[in-house]
PDB file of N, CA and C in Angstrom:
ATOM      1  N   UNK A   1       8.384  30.337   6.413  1.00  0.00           N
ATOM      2  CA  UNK A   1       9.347  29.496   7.100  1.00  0.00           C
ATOM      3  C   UNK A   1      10.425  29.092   6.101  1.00  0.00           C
ATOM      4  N   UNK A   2      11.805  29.627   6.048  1.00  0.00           N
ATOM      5  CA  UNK A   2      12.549  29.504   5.100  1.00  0.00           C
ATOM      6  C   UNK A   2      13.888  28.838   6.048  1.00  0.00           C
ATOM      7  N   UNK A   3      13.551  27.419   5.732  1.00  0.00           N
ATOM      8  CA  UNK A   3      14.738  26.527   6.365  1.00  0.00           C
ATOM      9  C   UNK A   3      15.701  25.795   4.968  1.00  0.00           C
ATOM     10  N   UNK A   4      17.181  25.782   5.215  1.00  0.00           N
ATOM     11  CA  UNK A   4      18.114  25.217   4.291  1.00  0.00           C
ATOM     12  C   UNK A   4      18.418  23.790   4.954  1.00  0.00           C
ATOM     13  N   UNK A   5      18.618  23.447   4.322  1.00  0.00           N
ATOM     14  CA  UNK A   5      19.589  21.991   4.471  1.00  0.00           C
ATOM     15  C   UNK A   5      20.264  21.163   3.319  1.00  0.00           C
ATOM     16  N   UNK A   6      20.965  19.792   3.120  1.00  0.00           N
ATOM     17  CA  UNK A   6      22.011  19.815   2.490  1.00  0.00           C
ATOM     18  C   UNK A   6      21.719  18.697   1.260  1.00  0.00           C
ATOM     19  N   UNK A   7      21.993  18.427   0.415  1.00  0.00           N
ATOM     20  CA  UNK A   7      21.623  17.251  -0.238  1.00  0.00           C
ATOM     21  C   UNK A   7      22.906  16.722   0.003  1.00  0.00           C
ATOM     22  N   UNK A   8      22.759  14.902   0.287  1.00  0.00           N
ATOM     23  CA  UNK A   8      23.951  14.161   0.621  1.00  0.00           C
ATOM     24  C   UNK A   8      24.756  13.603  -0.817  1.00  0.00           C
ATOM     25  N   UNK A   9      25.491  13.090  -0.363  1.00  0.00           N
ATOM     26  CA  UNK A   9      25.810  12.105  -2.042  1.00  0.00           C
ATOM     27  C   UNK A   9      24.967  10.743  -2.235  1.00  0.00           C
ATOM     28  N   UNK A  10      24.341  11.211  -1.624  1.00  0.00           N
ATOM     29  CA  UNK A  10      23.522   9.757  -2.197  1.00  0.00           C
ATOM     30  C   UNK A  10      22.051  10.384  -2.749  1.00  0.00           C
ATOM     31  N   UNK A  11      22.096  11.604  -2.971  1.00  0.00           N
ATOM     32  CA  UNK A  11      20.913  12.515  -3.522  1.00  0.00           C
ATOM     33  C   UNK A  11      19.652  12.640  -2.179  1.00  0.00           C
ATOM     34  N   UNK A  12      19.979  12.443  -0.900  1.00  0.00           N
ATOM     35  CA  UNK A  12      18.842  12.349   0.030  1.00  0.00           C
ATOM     36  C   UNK A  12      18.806  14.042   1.169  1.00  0.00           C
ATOM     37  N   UNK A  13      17.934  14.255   1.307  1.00  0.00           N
ATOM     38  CA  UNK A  13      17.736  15.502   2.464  1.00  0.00           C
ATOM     39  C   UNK A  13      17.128  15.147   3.380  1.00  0.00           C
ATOM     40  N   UNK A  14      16.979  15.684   4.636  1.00  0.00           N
ATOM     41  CA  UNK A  14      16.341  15.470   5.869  1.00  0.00           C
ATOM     42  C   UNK A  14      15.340  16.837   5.919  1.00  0.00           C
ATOM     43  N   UNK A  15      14.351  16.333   6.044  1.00  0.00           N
ATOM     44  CA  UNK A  15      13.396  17.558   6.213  1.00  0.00           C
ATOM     45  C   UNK A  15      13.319  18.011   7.376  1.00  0.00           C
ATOM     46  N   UNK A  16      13.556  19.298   7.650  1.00  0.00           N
ATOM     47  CA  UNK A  16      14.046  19.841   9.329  1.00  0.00           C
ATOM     48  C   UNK A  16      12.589  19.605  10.168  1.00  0.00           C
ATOM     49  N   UNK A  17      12.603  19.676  11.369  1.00  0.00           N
ATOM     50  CA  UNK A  17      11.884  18.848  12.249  1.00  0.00           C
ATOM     51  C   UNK A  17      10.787  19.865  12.302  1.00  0.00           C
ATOM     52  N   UNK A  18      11.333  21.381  11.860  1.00  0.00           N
ATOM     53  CA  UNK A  18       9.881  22.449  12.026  1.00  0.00           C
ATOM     54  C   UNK A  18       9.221  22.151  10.951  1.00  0.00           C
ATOM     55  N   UNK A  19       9.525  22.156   9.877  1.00  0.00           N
ATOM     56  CA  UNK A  19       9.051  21.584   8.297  1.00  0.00           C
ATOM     57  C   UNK A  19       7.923  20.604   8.753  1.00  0.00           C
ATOM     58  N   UNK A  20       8.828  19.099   8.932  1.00  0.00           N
ATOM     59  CA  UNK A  20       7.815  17.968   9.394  1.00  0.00           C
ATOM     60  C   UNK A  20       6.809  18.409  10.545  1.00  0.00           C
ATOM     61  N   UNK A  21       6.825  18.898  11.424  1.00  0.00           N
ATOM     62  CA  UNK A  21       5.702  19.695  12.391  1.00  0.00           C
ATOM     63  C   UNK A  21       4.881  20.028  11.946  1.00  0.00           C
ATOM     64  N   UNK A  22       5.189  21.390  11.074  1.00  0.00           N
ATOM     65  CA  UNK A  22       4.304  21.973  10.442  1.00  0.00           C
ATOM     66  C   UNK A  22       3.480  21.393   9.798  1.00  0.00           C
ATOM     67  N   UNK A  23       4.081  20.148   9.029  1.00  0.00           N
ATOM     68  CA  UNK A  23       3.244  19.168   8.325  1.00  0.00           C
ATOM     69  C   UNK A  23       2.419  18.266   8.711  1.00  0.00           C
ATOM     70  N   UNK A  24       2.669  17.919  10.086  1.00  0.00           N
ATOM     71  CA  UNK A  24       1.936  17.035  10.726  1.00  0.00           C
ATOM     72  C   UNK A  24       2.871  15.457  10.251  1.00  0.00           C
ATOM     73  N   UNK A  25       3.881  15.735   9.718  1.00  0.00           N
ATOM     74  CA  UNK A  25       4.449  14.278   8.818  1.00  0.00           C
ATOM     75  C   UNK A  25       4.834  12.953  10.203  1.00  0.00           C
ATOM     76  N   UNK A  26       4.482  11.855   9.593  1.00  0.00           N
ATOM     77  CA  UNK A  26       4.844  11.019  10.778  1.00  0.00           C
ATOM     78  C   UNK A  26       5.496   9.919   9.897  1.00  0.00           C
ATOM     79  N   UNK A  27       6.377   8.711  10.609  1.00  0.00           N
ATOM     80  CA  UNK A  27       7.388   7.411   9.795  1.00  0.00           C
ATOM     81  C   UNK A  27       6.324   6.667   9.065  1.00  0.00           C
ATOM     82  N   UNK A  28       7.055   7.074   8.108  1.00  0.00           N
ATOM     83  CA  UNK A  28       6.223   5.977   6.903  1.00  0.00           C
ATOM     84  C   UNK A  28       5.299   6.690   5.835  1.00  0.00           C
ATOM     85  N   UNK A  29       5.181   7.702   6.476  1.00  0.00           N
ATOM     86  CA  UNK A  29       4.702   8.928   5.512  1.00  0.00           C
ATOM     87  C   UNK A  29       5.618   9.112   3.844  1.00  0.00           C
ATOM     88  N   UNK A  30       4.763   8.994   2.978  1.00  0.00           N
ATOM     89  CA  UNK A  30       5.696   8.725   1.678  1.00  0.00           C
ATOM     90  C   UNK A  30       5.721  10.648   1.262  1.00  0.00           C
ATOM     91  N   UNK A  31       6.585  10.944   0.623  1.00  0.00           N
ATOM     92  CA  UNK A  31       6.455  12.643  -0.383  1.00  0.00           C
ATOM     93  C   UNK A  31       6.798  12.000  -1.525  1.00  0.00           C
ATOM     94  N   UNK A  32       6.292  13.136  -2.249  1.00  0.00           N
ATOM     95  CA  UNK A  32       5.886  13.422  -4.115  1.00  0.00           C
ATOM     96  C   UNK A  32       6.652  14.467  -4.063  1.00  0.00           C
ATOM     97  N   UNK A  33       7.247  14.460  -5.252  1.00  0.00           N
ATOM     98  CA  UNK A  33       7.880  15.567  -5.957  1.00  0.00           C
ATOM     99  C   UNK A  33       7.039  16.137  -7.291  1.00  0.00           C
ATOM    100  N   UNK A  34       6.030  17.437  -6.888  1.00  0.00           N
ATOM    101  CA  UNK A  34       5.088  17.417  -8.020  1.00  0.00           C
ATOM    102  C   UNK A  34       5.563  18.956  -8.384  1.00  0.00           C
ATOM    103  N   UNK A  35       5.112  19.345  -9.644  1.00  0.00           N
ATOM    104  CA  UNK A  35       5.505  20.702 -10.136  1.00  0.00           C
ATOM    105  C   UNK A  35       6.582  20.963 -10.194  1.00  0.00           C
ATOM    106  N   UNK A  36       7.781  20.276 -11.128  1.00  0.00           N
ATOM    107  CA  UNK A  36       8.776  20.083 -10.841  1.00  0.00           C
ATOM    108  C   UNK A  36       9.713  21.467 -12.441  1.00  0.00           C
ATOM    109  N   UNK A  37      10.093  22.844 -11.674  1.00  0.00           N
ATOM    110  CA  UNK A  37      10.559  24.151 -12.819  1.00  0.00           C
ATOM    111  C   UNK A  37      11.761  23.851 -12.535  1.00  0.00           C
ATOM    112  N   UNK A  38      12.457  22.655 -13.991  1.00  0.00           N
ATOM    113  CA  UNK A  38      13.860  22.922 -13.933  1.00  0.00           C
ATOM    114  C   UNK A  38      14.383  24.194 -13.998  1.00  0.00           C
ATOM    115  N   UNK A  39      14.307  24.828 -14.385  1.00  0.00           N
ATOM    116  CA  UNK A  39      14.731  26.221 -15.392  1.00  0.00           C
ATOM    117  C   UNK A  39      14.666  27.558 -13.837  1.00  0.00           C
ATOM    118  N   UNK A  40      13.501  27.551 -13.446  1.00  0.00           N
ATOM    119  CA  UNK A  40      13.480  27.533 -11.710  1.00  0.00           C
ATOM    120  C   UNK A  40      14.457  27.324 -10.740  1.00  0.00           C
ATOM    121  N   UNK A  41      14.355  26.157 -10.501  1.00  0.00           N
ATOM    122  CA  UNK A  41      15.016  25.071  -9.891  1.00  0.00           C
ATOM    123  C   UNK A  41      14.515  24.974  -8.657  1.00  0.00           C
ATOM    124  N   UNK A  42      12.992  24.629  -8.936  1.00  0.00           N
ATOM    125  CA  UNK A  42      12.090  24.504  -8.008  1.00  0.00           C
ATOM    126  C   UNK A  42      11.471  23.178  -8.553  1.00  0.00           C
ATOM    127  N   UNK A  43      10.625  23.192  -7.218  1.00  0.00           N
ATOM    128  CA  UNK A  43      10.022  22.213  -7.250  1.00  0.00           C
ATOM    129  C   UNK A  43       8.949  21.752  -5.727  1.00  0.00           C
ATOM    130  N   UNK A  44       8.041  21.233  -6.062  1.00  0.00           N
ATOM    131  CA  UNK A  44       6.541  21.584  -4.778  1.00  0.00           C
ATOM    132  C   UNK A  44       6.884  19.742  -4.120  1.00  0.00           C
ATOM    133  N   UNK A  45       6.716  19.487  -3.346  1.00  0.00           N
ATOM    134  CA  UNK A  45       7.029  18.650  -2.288  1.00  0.00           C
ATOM    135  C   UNK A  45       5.478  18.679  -1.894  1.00  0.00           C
ATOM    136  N   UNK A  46       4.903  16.996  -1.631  1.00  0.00           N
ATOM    137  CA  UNK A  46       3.747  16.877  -1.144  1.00  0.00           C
ATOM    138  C   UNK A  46       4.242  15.664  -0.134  1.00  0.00           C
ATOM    139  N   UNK A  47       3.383  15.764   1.096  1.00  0.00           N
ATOM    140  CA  UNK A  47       3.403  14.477   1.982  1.00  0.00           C
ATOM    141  C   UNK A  47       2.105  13.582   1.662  1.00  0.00           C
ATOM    142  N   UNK A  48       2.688  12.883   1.841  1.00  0.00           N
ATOM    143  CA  UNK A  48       1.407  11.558   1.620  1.00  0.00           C
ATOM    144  C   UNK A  48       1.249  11.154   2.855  1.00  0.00           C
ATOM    145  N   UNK A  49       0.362  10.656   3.553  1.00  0.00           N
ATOM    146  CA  UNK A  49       0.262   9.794   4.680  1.00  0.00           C
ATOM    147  C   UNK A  49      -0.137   8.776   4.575  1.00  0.00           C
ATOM    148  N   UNK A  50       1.212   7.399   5.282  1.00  0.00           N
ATOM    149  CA  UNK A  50       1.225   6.453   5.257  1.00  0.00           C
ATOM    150  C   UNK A  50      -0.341   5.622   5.111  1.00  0.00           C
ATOM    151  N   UNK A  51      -1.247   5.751   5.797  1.00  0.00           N
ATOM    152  CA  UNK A  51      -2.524   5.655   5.638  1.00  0.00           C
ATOM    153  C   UNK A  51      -2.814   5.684   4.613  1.00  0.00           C
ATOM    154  N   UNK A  52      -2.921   6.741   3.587  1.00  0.00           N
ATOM    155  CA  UNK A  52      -3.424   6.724   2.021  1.00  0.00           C
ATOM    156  C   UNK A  52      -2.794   5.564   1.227  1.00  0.00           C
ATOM    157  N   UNK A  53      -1.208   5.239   1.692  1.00  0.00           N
ATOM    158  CA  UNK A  53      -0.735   4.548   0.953  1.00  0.00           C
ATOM    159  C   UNK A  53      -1.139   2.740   0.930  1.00  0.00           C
ATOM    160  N   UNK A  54      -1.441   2.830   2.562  1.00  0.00           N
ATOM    161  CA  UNK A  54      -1.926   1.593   2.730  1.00  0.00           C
ATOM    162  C   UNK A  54      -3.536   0.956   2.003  1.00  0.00           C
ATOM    163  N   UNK A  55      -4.098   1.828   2.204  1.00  0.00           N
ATOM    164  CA  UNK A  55      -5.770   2.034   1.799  1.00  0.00           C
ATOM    165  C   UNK A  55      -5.406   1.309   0.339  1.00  0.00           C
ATOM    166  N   UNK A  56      -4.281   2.112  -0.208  1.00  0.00           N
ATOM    167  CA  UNK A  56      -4.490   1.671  -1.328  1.00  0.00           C
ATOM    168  C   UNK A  56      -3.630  -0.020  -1.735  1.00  0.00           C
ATOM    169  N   UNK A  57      -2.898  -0.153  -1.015  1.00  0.00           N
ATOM    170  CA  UNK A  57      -2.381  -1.330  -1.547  1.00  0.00           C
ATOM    171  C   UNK A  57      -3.099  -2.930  -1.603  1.00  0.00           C
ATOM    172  N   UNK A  58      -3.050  -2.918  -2.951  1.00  0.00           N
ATOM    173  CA  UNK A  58      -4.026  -4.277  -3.092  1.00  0.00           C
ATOM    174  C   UNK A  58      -4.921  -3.891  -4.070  1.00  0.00           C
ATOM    175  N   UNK A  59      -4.832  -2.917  -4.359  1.00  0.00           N
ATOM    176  CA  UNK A  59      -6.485  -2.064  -5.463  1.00  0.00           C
ATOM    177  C   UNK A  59      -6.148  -2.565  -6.409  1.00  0.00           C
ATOM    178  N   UNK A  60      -5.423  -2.507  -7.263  1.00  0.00           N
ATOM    179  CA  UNK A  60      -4.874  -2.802  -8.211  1.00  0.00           C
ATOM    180  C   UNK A  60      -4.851  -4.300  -8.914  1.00  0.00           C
ATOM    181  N   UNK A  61      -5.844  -4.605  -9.289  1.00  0.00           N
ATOM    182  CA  UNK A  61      -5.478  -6.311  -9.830  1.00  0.00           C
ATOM    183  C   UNK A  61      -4.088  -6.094 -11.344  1.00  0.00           C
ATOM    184  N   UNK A  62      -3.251  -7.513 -11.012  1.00  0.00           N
ATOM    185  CA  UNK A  62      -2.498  -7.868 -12.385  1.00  0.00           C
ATOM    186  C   UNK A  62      -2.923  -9.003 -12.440  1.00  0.00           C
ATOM    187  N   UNK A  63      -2.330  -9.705 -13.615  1.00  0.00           N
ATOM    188  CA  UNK A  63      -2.601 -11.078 -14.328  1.00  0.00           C
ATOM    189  C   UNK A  63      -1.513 -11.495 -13.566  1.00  0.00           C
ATOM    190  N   UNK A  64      -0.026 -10.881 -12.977  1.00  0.00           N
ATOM    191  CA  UNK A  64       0.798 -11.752 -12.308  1.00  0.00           C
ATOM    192  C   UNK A  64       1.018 -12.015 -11.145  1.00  0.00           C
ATOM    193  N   UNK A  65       0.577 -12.880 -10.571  1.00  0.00           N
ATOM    194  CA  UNK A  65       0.564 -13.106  -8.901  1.00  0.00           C
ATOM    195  C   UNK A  65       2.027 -13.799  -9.079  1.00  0.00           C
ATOM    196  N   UNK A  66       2.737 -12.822  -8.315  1.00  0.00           N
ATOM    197  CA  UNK A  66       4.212 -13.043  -7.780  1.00  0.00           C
ATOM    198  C   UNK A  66       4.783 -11.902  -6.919  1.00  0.00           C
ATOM    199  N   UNK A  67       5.732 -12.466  -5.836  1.00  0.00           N
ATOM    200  CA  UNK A  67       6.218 -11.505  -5.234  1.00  0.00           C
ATOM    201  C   UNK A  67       7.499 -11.309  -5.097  1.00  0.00           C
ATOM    202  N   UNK A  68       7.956 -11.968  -6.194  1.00  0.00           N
ATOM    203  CA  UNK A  68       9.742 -11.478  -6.763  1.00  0.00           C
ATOM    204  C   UNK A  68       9.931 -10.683  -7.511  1.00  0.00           C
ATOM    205  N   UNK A  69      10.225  -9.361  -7.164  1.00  0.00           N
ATOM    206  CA  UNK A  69       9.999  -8.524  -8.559  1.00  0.00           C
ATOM    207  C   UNK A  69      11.112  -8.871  -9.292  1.00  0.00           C
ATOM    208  N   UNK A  70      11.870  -9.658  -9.937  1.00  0.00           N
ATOM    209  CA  UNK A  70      12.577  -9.862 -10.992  1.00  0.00           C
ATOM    210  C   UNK A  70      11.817 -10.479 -12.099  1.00  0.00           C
ATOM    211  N   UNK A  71      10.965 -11.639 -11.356  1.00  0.00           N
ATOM    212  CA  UNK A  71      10.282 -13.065 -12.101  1.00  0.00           C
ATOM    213  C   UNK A  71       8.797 -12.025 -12.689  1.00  0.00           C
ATOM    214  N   UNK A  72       8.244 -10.841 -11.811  1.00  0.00           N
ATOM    215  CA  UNK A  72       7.302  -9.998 -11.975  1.00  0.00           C
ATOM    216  C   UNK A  72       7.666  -9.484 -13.316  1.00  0.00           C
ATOM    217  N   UNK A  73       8.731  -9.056 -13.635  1.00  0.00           N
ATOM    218  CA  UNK A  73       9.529  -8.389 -14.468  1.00  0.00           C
ATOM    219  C   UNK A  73       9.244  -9.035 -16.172  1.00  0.00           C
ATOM    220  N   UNK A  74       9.886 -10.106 -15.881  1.00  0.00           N
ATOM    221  CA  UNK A  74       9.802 -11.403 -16.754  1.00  0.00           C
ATOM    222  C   UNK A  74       8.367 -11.435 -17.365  1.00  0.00           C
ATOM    223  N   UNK A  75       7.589 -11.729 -16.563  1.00  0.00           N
ATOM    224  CA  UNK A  75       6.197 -12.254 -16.627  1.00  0.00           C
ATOM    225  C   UNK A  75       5.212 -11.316 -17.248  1.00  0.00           C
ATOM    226  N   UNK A  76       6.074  -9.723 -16.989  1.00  0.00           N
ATOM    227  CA  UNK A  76       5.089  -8.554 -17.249  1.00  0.00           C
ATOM    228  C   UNK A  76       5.467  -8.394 -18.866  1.00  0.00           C
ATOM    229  N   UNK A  77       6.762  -8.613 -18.918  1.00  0.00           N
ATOM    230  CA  UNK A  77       7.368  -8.534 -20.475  1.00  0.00           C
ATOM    231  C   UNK A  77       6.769  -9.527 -21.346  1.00  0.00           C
ATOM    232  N   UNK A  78       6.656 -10.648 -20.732  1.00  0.00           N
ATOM    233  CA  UNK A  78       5.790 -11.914 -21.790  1.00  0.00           C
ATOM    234  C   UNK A  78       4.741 -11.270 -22.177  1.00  0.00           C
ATOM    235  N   UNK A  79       4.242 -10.178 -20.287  1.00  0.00           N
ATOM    236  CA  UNK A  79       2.306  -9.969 -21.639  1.00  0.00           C
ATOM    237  C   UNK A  79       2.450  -8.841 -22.588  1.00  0.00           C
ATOM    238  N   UNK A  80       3.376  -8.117 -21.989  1.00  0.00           N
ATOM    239  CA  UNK A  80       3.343  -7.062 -23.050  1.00  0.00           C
ATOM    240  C   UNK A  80       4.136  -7.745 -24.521  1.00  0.00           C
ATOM    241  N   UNK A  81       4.865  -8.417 -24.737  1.00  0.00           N
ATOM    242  CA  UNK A  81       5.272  -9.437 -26.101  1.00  0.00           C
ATOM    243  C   UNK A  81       4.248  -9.856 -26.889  1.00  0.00           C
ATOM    244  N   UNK A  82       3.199 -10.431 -26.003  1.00  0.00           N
ATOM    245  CA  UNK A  82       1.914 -10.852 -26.353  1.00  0.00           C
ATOM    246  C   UNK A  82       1.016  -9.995 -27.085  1.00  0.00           C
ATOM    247  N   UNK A  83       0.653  -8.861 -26.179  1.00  0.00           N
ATOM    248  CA  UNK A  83      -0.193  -8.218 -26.417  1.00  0.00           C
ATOM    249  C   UNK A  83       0.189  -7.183 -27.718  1.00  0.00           C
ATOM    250  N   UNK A  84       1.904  -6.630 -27.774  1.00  0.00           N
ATOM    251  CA  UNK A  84       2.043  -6.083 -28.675  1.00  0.00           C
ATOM    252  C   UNK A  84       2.659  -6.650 -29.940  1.00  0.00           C
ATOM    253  N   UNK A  85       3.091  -7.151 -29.987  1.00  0.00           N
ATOM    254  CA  UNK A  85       4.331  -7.549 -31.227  1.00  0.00           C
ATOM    255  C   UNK A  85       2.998  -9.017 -31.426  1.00  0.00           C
ATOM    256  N   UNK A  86       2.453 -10.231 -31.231  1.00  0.00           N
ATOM    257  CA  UNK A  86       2.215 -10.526 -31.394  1.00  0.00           C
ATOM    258  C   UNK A  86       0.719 -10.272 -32.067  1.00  0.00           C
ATOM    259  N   UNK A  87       0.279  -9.109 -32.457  1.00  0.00           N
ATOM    260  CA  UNK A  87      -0.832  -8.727 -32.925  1.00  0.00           C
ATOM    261  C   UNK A  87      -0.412  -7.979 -34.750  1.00  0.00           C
ATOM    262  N   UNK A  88      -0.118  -8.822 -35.321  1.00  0.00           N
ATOM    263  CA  UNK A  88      -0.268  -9.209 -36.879  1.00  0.00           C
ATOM    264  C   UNK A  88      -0.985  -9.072 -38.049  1.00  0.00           C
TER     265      UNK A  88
END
């Protein structure tokens, strides 16, 4: 199945609707860009399903409970300050 389409200026493509079929892809479904031959100029495209992504959110413990990622930002830099430069 050899379908073209366009990259926009904002670097985005639409994956043609036989593509997504074929895939079974549905909204909210995340893709990976894995195996990526500059030199090629290829590159392997995986779908994720939204499902996997959800399953997983929350697995992950941090030390920073916040949900501003700027202040997240901040807070993540203090531990890493801590943990690296402050070890003497």
């Amino acid at each position: 199945m050899d379908t073209i389409t366009t990259i926009t200026t904002k670097g985005q493509v639409t994956i043609p609707h036989s593509v997504r079929q074929a895939l079974g892809t549905k909204i909210g479904d995340k893709v990976s860009f894995t195996r990526v031959l500059p030199e090629a100029k290829e590159a392997v495209i995986k779908i994720i399903p939204a499902h996997v992504v959800e399953e997983l959110s929350g697995s992950l413990s941090s030390k920073v409970k916040e949900n501003d990622h700027k202040k997240v930002r901040v807070e993540a830099g203090k531990l890493l300050v801590n943990k690296y430069i402050h070890k003497k």
